[in-house]
C-alpha atoms as a PDB file:
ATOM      1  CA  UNK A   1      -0.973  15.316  -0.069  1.00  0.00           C
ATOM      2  CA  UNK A   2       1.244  15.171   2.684  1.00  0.00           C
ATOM      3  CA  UNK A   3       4.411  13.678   2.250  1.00  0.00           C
ATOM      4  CA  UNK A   4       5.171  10.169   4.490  1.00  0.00           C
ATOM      5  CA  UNK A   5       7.016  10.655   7.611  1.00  0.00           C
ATOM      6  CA  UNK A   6      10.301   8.772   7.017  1.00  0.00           C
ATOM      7  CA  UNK A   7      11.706   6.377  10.305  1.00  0.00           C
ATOM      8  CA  UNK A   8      14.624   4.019  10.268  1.00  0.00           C
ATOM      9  CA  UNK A   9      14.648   0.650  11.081  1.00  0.00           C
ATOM     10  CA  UNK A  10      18.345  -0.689  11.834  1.00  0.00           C
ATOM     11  CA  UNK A  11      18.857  -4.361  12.597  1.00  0.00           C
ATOM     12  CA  UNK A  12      21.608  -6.664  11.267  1.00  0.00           C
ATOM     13  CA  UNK A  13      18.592  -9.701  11.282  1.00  0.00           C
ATOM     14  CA  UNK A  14      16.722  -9.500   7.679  1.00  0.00           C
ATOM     15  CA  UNK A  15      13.566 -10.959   9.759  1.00  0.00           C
ATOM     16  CA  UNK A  16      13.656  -8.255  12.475  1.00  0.00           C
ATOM     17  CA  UNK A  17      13.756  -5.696   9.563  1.00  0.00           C
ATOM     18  CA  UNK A  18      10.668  -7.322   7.912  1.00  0.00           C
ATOM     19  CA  UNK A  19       8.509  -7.397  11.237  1.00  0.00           C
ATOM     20  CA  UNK A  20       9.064  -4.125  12.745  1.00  0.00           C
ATOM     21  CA  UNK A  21       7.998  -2.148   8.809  1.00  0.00           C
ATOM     22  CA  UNK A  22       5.287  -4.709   9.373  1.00  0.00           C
ATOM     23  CA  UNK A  23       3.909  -3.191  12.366  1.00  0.00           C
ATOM     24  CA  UNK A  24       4.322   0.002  11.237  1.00  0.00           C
ATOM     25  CA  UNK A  25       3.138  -0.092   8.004  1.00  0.00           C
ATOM     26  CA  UNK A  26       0.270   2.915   6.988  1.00  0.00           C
ATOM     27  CA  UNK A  27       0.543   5.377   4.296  1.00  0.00           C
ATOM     28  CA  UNK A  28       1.855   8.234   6.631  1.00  0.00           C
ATOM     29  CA  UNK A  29       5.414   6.588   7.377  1.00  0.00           C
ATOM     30  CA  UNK A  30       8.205   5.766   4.988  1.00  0.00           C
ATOM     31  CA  UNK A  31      10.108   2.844   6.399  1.00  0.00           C
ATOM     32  CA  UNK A  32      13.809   2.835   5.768  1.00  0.00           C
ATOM     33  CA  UNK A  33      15.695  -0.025   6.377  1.00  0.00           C
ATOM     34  CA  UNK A  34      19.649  -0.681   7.063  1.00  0.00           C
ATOM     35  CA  UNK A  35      21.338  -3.761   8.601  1.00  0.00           C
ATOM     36  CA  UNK A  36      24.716  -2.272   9.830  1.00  0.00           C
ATOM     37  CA  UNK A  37      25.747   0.992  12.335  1.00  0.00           C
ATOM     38  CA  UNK A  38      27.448   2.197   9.325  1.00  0.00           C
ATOM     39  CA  UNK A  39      24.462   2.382   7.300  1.00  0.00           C
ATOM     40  CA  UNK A  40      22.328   3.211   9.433  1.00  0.00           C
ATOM     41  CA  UNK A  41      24.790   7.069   9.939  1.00  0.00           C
ATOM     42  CA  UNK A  42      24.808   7.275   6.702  1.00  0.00           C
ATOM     43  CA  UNK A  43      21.085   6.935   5.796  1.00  0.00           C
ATOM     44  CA  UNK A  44      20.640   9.296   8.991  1.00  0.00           C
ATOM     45  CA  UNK A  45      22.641  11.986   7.397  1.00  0.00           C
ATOM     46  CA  UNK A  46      21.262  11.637   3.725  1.00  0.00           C
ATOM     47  CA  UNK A  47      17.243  10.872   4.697  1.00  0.00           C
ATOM     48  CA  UNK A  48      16.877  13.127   8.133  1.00  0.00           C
ATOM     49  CA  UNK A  49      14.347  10.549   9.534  1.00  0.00           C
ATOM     50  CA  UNK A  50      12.298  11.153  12.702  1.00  0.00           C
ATOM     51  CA  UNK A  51      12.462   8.162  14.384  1.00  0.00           C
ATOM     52  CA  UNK A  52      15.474   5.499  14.279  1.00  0.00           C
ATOM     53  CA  UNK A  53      14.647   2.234  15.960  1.00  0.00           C
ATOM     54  CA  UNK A  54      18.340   0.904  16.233  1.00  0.00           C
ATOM     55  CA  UNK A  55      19.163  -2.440  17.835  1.00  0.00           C
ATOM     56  CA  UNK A  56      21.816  -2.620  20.174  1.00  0.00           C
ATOM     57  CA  UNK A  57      23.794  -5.408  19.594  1.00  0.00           C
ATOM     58  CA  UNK A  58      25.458  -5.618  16.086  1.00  0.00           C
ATOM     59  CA  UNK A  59      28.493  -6.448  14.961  1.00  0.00           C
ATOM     60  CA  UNK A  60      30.948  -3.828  13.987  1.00  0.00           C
ATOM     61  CA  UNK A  61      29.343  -0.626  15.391  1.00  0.00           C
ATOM     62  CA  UNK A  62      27.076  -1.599  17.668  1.00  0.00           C
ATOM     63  CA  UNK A  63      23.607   0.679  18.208  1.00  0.00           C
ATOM     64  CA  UNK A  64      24.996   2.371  21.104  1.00  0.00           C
ATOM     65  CA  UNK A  65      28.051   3.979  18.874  1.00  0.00           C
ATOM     66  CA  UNK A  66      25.556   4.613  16.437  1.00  0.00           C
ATOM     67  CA  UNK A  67      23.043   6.577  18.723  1.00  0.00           C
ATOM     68  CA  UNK A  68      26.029   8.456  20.308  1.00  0.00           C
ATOM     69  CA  UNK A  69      27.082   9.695  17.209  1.00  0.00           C
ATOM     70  CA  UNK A  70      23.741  10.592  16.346  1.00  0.00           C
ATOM     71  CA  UNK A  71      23.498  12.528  19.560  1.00  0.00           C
ATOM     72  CA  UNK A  72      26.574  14.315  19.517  1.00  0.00           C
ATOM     73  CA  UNK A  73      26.288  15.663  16.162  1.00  0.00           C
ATOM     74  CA  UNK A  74      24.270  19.157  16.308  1.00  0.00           C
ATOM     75  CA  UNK A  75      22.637  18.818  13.005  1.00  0.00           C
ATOM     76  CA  UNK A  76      21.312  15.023  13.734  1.00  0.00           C
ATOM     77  CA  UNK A  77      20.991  15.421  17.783  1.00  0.00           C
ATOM     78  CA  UNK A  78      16.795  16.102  17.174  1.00  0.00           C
ATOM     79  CA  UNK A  79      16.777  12.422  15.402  1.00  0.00           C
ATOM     80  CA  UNK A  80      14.764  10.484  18.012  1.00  0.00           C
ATOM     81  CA  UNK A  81      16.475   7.142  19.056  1.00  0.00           C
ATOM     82  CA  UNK A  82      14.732   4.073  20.396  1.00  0.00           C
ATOM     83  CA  UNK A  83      17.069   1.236  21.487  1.00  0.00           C
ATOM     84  CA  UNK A  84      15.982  -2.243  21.204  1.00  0.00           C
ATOM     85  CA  UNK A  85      17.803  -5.230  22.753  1.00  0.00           C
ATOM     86  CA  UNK A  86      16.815  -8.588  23.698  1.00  0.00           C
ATOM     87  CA  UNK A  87      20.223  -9.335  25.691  1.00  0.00           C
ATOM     88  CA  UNK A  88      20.335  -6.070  27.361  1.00  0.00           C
ATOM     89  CA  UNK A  89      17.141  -6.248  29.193  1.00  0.00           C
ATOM     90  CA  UNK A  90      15.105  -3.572  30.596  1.00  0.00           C
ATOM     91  CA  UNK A  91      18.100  -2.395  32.849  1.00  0.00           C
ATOM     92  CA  UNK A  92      20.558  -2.666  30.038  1.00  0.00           C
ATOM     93  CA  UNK A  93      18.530  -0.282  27.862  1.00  0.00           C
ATOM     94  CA  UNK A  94      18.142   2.300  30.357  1.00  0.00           C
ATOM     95  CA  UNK A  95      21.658   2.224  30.896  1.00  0.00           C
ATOM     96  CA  UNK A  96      22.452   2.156  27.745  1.00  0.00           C
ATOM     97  CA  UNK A  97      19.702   5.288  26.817  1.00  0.00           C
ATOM     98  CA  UNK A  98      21.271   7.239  29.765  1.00  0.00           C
ATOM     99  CA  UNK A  99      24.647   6.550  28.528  1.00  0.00           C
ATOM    100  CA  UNK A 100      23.837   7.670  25.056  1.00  0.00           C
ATOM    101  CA  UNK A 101      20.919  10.010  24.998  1.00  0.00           C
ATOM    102  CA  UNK A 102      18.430   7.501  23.542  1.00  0.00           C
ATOM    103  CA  UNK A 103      14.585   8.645  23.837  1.00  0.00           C
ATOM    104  CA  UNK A 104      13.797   5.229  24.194  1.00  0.00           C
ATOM    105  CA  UNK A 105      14.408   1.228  24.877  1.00  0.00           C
ATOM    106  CA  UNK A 106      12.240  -1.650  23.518  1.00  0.00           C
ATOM    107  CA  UNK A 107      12.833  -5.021  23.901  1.00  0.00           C
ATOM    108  CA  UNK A 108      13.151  -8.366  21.948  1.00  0.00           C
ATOM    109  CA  UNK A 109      11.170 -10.093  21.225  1.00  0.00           C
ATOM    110  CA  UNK A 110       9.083  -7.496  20.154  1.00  0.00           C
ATOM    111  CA  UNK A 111       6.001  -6.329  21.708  1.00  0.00           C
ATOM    112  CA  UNK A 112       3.708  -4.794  19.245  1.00  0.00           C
ATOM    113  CA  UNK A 113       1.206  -2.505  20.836  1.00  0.00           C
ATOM    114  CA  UNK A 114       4.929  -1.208  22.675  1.00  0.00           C
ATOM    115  CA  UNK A 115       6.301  -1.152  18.838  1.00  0.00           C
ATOM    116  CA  UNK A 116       3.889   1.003  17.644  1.00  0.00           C
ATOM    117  CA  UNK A 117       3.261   3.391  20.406  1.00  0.00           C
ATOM    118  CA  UNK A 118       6.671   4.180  21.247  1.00  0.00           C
ATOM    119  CA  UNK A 119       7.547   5.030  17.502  1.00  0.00           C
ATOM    120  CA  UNK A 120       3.925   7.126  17.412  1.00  0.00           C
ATOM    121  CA  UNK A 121       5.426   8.969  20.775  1.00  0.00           C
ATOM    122  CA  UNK A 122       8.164   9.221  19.415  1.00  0.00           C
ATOM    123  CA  UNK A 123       6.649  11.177  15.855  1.00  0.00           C
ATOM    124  CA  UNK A 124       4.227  13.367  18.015  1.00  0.00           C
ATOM    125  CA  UNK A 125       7.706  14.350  20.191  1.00  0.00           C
ATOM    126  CA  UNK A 126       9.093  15.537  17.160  1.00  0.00           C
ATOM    127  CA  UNK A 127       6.666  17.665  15.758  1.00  0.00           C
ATOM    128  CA  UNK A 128       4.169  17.928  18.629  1.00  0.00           C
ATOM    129  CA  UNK A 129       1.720  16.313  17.261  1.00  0.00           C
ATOM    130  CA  UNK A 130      -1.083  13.887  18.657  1.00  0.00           C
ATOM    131  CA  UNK A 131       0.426  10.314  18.511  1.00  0.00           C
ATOM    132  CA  UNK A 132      -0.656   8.303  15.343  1.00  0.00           C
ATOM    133  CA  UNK A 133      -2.063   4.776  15.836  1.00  0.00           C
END
């Protein structure tokens, strides 16, 4: 058996956390889950997911610090990053994803078809794959 594709889920709001592994839920992805920028780098550097979906704003370091650093180290830069903001807007993000090398922006609140296509896109990016659904 294959083993589960792992992606991150990084929000500082418990219920965001809960809905987004909801819509993504199958027995091909492992969900991880952290609520801070700190633990989201450090779950980054000791699980290697595919996918982070990071929101932007949190406090302490924010999701743009955290996808920078991502970025900018060689041995994580391959992590894809999808921003997800509901202040931002869809200007904001793309800003933001320029500014930082994010693959991606979604906003709040959450869109699920958007959800769970941009994380498949995402998955078949990173190993070139056909997207899963």
């Amino acid at each position: 058996m294959e083993c589960p594709r792992k992606i991150l889920l990084v929000d500082d709001h418990e219920s965001s956390l809960v809905m987004l592994e909801r819509l993504l839920a199958r027995p091909t992805l492992r969900c991880l889950r952290a609520s801070s920028g700190v633990e989201a780098l450090r779950l980054v550097r000791s699980e290697r997911p595919e996918v982070v979906v990071l929101d932007v704003c949190m406090p302490g370091m924010d999701g743009l610090e955290v996808c920078d650093a991502i970025k900018r180290d060689p041995e994580l830069a391959e992590t894809r990053v999808i921003l997800m903001s509901a202040i931002l807007g869809q200007k904001g993000l793309q800003e933001g994803e320029e500014a930082v090398g994010a693959d991606g922006y979604l906003g709040k609140p959450f869109d699920p078809e958007a959800v769970r296509a941009g994380v498949a896109a995402m998955l078949a990016q990173r190993r070139g794959a056909h997207p899963e659904h």
